[in-house]
C-alpha atoms as a PDB file:
ATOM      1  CA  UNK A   1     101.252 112.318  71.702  1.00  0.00           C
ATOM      2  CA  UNK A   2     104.097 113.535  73.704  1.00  0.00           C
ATOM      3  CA  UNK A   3     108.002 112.242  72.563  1.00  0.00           C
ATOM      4  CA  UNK A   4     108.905 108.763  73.835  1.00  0.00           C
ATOM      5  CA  UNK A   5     112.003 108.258  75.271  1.00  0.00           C
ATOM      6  CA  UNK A   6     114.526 105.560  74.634  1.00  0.00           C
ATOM      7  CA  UNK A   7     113.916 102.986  77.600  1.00  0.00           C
ATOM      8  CA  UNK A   8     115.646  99.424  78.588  1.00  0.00           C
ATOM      9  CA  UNK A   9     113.450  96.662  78.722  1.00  0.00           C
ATOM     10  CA  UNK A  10     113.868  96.928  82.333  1.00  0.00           C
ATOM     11  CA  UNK A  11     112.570 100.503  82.688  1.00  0.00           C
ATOM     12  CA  UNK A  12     109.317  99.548  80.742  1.00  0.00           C
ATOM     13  CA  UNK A  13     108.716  96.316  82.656  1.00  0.00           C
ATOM     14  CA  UNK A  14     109.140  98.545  86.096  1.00  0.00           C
ATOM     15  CA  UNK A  15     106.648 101.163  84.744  1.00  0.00           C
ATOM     16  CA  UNK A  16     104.317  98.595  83.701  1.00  0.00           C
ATOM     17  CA  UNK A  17     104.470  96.416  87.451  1.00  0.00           C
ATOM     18  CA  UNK A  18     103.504 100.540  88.632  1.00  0.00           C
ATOM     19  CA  UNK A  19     100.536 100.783  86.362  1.00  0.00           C
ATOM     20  CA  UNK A  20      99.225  96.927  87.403  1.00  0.00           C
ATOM     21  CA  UNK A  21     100.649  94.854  85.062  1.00  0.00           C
ATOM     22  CA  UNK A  22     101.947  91.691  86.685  1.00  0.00           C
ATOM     23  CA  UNK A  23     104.893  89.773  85.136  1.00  0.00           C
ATOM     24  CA  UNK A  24     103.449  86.058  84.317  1.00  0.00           C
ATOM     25  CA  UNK A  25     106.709  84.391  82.721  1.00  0.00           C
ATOM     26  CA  UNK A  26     110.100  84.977  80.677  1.00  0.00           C
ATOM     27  CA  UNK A  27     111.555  82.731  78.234  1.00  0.00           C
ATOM     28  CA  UNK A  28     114.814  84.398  76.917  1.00  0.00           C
ATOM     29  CA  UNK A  29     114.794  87.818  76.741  1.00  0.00           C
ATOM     30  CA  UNK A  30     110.916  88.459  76.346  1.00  0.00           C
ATOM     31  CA  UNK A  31     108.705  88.850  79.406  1.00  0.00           C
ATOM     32  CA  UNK A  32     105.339  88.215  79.186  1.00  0.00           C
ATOM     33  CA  UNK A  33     103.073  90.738  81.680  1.00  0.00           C
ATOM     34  CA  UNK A  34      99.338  90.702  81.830  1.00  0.00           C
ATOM     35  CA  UNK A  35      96.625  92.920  83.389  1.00  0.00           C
ATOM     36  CA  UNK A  36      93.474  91.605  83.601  1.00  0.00           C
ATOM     37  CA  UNK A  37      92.904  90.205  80.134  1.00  0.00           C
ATOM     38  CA  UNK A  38      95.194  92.430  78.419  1.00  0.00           C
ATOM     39  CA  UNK A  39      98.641  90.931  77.671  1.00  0.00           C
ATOM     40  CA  UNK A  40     102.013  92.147  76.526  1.00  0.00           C
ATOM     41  CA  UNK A  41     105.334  90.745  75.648  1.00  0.00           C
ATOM     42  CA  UNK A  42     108.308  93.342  76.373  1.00  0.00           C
ATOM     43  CA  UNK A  43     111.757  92.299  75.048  1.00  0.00           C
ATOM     44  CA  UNK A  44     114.358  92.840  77.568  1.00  0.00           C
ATOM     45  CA  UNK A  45     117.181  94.571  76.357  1.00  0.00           C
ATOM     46  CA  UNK A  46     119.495  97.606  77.032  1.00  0.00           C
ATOM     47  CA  UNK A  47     117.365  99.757  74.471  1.00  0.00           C
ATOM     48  CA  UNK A  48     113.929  98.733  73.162  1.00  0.00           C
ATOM     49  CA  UNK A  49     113.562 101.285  69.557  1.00  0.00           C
ATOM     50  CA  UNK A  50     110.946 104.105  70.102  1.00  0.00           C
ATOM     51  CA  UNK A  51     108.559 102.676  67.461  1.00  0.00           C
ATOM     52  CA  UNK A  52     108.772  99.000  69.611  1.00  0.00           C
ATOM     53  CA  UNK A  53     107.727 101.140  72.613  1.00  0.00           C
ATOM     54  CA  UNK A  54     104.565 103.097  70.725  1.00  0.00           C
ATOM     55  CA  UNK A  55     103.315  99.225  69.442  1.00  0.00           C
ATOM     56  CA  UNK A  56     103.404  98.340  72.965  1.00  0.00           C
ATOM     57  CA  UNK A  57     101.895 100.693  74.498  1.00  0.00           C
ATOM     58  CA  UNK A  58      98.776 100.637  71.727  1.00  0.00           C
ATOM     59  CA  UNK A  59      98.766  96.856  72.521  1.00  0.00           C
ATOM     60  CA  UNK A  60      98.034  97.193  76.021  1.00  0.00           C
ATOM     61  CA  UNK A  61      95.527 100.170  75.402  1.00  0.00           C
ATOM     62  CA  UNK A  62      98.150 102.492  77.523  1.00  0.00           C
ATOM     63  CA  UNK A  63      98.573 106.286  76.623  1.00  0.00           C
ATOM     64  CA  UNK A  64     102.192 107.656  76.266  1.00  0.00           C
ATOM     65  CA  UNK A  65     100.751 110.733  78.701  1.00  0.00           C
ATOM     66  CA  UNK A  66      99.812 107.712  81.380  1.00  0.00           C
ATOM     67  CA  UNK A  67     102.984 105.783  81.022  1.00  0.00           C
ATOM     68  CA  UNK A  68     105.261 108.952  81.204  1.00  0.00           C
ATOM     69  CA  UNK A  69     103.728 109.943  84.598  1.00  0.00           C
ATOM     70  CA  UNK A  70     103.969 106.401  85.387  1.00  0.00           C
ATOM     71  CA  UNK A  71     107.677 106.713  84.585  1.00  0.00           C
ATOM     72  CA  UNK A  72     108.753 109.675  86.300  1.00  0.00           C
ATOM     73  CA  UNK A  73     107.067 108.481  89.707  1.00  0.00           C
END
């Protein structure tokens, strides 16, 4: 598993909208995205922590290889 950077909320929630995920609502600070049955909730903040970032990307069955090419794109 390649090294994770540190991220805002914002730069996750971008990356996700590229890989299909399609923001459904926000209450607060967390955003709720979904793709296809698979859901996440992504806290938006200036950093999310690294291990935050891993969870989330298990959760929505996303590899860190797939959502680092998503990222640099």
């Amino acid at each position: 598993m390649p090294k994770l950077p540190h991220l805002s909320g914002a730069q996750i929630i971008r990356t996700l909208d590229i890989l299909g995920f399609v923001r459904i609502r926000q209450s607060g600070s967390h955003v709720l995205l979904r793709r296809g049955s698979v859901g996440c909730v992504v806290l938006n903040h200036k950093e999310v922590k690294i291990g935050t970032l891993a969870g989330l990307l298990r959760q929505t069955g996303v590899s860190a290889e797939e959502f680092l090419s998503a990222l640099a794109s």
